[in-house]
Protein backbone atom coordinates (compact mmCIF):
# COMPACT_ATOMS: atom_id res chain seq x y z
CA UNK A 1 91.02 -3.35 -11.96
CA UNK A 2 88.83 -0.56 -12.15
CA UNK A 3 87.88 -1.27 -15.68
CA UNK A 4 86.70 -4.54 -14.40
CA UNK A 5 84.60 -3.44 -11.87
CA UNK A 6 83.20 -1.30 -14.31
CA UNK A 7 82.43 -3.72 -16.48
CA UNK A 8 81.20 -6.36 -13.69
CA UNK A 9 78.49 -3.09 -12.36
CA UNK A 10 77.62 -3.00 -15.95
CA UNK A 11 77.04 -6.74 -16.18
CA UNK A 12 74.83 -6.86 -13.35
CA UNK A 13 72.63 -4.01 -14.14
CA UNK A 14 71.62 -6.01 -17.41
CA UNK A 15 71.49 -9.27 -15.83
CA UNK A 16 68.81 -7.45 -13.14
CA UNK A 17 66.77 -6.79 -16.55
CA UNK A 18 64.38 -9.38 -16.00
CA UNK A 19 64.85 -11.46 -19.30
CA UNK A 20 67.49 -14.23 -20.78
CA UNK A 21 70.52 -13.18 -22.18
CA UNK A 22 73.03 -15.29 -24.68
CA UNK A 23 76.55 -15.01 -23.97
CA UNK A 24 77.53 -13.44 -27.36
CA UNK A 25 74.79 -10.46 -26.56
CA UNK A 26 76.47 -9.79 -23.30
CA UNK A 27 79.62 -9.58 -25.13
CA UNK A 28 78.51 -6.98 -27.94
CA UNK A 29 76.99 -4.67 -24.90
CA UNK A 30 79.92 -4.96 -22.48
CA UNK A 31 82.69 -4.92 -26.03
CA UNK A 32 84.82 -7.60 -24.82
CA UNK A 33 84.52 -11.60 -25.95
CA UNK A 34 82.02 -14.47 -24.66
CA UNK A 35 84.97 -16.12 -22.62
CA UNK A 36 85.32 -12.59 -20.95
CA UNK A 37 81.70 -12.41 -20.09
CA UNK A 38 82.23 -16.24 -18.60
CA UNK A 39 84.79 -15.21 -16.40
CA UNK A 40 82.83 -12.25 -15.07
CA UNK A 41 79.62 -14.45 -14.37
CA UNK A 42 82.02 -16.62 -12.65
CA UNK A 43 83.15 -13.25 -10.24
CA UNK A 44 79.57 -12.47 -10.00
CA UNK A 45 78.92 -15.68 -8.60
CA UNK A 46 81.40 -15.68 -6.55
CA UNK A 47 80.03 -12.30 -4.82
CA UNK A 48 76.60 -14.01 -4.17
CA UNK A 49 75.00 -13.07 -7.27
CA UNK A 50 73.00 -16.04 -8.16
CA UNK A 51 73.91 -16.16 -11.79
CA UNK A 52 71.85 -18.98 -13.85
CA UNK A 53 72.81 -20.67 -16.92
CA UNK A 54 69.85 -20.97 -18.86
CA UNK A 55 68.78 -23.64 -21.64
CA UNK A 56 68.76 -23.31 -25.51
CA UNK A 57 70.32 -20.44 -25.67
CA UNK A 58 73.92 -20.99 -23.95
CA UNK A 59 72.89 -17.87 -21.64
CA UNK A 60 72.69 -16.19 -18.29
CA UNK A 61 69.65 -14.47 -16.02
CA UNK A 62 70.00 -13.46 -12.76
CA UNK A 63 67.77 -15.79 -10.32
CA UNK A 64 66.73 -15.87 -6.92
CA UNK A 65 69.28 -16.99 -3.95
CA UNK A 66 69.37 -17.63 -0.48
CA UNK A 67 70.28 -14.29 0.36
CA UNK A 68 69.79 -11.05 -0.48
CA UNK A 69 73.12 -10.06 -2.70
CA UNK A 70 73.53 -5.81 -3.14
CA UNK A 71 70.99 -4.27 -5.81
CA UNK A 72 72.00 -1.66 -8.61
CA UNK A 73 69.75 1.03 -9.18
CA UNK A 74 69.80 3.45 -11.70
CA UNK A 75 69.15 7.08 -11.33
CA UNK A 76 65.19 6.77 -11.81
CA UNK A 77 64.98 3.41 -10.21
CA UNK A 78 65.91 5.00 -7.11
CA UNK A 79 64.35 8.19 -7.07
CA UNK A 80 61.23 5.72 -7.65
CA UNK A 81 61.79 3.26 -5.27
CA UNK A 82 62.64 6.30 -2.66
CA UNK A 83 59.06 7.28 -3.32
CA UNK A 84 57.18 4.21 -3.19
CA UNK A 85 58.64 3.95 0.00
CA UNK A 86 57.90 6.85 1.63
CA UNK A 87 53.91 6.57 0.01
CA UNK A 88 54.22 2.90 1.74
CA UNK A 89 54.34 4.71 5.05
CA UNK A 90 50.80 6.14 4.28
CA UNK A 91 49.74 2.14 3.60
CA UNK A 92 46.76 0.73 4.81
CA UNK A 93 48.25 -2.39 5.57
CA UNK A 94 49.25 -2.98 9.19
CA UNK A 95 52.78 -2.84 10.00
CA UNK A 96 54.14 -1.84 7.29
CA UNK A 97 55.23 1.76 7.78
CA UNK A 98 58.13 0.67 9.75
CA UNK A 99 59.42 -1.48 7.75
CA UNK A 100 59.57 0.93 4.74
CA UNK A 101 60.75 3.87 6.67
CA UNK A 102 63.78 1.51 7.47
CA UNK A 103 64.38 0.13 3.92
CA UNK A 104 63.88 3.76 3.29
CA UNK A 105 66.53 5.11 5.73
CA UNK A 106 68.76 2.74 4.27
CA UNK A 107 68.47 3.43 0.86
CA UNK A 108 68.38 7.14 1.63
CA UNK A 109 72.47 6.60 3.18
CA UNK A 110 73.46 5.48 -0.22
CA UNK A 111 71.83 7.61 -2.47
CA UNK A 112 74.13 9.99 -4.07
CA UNK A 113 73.45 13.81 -3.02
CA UNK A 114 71.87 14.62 -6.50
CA UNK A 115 69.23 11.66 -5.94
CA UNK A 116 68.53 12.34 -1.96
CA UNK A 117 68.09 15.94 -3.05
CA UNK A 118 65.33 15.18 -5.39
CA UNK A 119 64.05 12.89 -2.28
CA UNK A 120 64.46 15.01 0.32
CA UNK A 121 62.38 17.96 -1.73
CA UNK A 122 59.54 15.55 -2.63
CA UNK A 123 59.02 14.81 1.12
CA UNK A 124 59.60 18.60 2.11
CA UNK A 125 56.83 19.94 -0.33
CA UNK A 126 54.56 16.95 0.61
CA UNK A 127 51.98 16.99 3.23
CA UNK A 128 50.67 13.75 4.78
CA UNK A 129 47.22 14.06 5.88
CA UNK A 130 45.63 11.47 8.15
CA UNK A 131 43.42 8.78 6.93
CA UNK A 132 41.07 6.81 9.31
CA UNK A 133 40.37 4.08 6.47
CA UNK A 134 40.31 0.27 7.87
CA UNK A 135 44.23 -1.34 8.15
CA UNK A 136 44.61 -4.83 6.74
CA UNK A 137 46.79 -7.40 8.53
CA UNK A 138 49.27 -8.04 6.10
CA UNK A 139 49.21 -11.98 7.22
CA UNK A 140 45.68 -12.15 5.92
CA UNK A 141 46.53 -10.75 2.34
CA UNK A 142 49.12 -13.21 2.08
CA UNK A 143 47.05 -15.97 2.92
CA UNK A 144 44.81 -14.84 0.69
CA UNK A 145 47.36 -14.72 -2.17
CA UNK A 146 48.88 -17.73 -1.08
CA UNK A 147 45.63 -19.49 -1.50
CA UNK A 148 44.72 -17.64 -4.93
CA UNK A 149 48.49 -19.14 -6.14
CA UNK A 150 47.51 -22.54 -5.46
CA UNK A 151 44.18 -22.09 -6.63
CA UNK A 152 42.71 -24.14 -3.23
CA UNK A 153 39.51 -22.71 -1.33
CA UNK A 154 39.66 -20.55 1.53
CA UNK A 155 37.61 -20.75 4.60
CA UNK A 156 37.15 -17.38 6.44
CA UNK A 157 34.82 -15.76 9.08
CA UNK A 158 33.59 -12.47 7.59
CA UNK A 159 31.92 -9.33 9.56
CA UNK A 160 28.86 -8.42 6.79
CA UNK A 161 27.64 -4.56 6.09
CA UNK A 162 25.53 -5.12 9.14
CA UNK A 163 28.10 -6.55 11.58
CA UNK A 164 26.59 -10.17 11.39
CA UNK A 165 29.30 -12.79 11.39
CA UNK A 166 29.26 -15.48 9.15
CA UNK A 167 31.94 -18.40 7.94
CA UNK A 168 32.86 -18.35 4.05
CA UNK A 169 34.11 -20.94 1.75
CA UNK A 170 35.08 -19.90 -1.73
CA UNK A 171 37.29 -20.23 -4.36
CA UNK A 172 39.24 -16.89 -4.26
CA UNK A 173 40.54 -15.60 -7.42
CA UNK A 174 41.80 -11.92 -7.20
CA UNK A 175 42.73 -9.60 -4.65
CA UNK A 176 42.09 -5.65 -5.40
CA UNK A 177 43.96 -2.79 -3.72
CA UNK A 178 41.28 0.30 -4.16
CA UNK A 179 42.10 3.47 -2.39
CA UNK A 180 42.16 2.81 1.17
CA UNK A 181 40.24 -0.56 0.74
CA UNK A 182 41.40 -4.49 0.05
CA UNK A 183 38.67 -6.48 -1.61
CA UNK A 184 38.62 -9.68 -2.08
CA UNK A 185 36.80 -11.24 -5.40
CA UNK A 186 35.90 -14.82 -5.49
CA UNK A 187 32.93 -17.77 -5.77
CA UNK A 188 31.45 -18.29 -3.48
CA UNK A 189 30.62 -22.16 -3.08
CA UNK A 190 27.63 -22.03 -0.92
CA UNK A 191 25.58 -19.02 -2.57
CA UNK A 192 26.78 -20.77 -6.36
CA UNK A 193 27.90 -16.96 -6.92
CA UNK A 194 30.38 -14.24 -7.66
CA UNK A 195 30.88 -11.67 -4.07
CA UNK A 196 33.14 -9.51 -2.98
CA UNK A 197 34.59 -9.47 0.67
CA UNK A 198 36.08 -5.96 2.45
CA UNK A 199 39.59 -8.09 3.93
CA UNK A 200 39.72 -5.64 6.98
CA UNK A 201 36.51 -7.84 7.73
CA UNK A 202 37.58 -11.47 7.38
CA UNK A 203 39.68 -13.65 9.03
CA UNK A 204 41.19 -16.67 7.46
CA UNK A 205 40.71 -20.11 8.69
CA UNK A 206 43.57 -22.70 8.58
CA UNK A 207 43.76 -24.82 7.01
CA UNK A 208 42.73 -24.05 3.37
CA UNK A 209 40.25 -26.08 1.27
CA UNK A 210 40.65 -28.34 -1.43
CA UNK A 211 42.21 -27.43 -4.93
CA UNK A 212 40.30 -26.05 -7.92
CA UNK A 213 39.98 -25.25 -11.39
CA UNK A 214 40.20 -21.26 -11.88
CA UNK A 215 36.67 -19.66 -13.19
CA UNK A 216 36.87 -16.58 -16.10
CA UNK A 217 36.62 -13.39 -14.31
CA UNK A 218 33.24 -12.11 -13.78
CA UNK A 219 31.31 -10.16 -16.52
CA UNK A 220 35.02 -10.56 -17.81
CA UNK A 221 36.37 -7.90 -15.80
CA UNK A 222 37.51 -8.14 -12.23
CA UNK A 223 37.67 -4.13 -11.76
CA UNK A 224 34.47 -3.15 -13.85
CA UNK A 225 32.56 -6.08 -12.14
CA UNK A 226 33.55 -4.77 -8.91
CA UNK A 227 32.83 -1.42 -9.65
CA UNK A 228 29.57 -2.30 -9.80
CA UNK A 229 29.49 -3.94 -6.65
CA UNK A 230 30.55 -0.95 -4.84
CA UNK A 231 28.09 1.07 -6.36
CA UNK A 232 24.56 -1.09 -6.03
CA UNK A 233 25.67 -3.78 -3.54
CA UNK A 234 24.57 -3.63 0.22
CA UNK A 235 23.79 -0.52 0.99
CA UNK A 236 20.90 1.61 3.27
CA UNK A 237 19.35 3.05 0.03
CA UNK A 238 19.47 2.25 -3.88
CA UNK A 239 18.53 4.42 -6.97
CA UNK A 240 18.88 4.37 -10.39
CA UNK A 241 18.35 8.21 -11.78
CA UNK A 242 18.02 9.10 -15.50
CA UNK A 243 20.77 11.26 -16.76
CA UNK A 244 20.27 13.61 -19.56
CA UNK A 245 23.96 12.98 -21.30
CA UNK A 246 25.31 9.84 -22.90
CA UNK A 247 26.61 7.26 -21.32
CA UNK A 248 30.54 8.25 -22.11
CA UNK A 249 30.34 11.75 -20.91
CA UNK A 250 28.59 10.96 -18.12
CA UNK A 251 31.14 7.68 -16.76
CA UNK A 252 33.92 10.47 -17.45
CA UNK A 253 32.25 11.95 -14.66
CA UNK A 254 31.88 9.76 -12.05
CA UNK A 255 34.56 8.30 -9.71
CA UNK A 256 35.54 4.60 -9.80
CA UNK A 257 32.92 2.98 -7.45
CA UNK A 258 30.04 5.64 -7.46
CA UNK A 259 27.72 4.11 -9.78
CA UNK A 260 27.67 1.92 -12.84
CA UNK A 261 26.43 3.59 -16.16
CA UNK A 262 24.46 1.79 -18.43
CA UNK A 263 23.25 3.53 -21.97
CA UNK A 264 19.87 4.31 -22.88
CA UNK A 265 19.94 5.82 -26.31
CA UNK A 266 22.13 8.51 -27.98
CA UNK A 267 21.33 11.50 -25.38
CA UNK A 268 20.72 9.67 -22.21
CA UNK A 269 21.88 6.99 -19.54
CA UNK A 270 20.50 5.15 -16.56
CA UNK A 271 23.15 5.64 -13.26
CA UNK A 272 22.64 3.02 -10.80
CA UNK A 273 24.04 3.59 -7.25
CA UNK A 274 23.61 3.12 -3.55
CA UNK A 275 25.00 4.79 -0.16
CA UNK A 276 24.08 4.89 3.48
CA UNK A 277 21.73 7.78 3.37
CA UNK A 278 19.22 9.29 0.96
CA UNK A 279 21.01 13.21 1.51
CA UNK A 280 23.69 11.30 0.66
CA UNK A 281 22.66 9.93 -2.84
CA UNK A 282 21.00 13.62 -3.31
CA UNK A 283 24.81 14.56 -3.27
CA UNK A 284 26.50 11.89 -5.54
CA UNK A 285 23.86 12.64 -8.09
CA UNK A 286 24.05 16.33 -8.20
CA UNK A 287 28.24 16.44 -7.85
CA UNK A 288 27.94 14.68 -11.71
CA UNK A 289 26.97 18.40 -13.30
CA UNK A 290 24.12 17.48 -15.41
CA UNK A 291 20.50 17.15 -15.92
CA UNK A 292 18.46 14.34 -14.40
CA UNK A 293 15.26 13.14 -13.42
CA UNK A 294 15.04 10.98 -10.51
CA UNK A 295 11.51 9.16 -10.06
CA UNK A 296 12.31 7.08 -6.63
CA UNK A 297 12.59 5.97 -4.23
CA UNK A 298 10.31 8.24 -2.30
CA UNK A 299 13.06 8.95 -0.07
CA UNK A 300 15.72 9.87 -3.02
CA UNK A 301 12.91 12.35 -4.12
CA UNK A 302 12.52 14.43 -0.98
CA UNK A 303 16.23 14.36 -0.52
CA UNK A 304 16.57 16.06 -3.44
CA UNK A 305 13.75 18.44 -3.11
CA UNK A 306 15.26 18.99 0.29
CA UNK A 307 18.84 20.01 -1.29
CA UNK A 308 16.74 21.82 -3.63
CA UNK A 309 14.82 24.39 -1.09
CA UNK A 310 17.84 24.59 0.70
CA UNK A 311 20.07 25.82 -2.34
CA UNK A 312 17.12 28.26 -3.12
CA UNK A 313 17.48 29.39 0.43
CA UNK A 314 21.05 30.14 0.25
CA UNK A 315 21.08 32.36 -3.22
């Protein structure tokens, strides 16, 4: 008996592999014939595993059931799903923190003491600092997704930069988790465009529009093109400033969303990017550690000759 369940603990870890597997393979990892491994699908079954037959190749995968059935985790699996967990409680999506730290406690009861050691010294030596970033309702990102699957248009009112309200129709296409922020990237239908939407600012109207034929990414690249976006979309003040390094050493050195490089020649590159304020901009530019020449706006120019008199002051 104990053999068995062995073997039937060792059958369902590779069945939770997520790909197809022939009878006779089963039987050459497990060392015991195909009308062995039959039997043992047939016990698996019988526990609520729901156990699939798949076509072509006379095999088994493990599919989705009405219920739940008991997981098996390997060391690392659960030492890394212990983690995600606990950084889930840290999410910006509404709601969600109590719902991991419960899949969390539960997960934590099981673990053997080696594993909840390793857990339990993570969490100890880790500090959770508060973050006022916007929460996300997590029934708008899954309308959002919903509506992405099924490629139909979604109507949403949407809070702009400015606090203007305004109702959207576009065909969304992908949703992007960055930092503390939820975008949403899609066509929009009445401005014949790309945009990106902050989803802590929109509110989805039901219900959804009619199908439609997914579009190629933008520029080819969802994250790049957004990127961009974040760096020279709607903000207060906008700048491009020369800088005096090529375009590779000088992307190395800023942070995703900060500003879009774009090459010049051999020695230099042109940095396009936008924030609220011009001291601000004065202080993106000068946190990249190299030479530049800014030539506007005017009010780029006297915040860095501002920062500049007030360094001079200091030393």
């Amino acid at each position: 008996m104990l053999e068995t369940s062995a073997r039937l603990l060792k059958l369902l870890s590779l069945l939770q592999t997520y790909r197809d597997w022939s009878g006779a393979d089963l039987a050459g990892r497990l060392g015991v014939t195909t009308r062995t491994v039959r039997r043992d699908v047939d016990r698996l079954r019988e526990l609520g595993y729901p156990v699939r037959a798949t076509r072509g190749i006379s095999g088994y995968r493990l599919g989705a059931g009405a219920a739940l059935p008991p997981l098996l985790l390997d060391d690392d699996e659960a030492v890394a799903v212990a983690i995600g967990l606990r950084t889930a409680t840290a999410s910006s999506v509404t709601g969600i923190e109590e719902t991991a730290l419960r899949a969390l406690a539960k997960l934590e009861r099981v673990l053997p003491s080696r594993l909840r050691h390793r857990v339990t010294t993570l969490q100890q030596a880790t500090v959770r600092v508060a973050d006022g970033g916007p929460r996300v309702d997590p029934s708008v990102l899954l309308a959002i997704s919903e509506a992405t699957a099924r490629r139909e248009r979604l109507r949403f009112d949407y809070t702009n930069h400015q606090g203007g309200g305004t109702v959207r129709d576009v065909e969304p296409h992908t949703l992007v988790n960055w930092g503390r922020h939820w975008y949403l990237v899609a066509w929009d239908t009445d401005r014949d465009d790309w945009r990106t939407f902050r989803v802590d600012r929109l509110r989805a109207r039901t219900p959804s529009g009619p199908r439609f034929t997914l579009r190629e990414p933008p520029d080819g690249d969802v994250t790049g093109y957004l990127s961009r976006q974040l760096s020279t979309g709607p903000w207060a003040v906008r700048a491009t400033v020369t800088m005096h390094r090529p375009a590779a050493t000088v992307a190395d050195l800023v942070w995703p969303g900060m500003g879009a490089v774009e090459p010049v020649d051999d020695g230099t590159c042109l940095l396009h990017l936008g924030a609220d304020t011009a001291a601000d901009l004065a202080w993106m530019v000068t946190s990249v550690g190299v030479d530049f020449t800014v030539t506007g706006p005017p009010e780029l120019v006297d915040a860095i000759r501002a920062l500049g008199d007030r360094c001079r002051r200091a030393t």
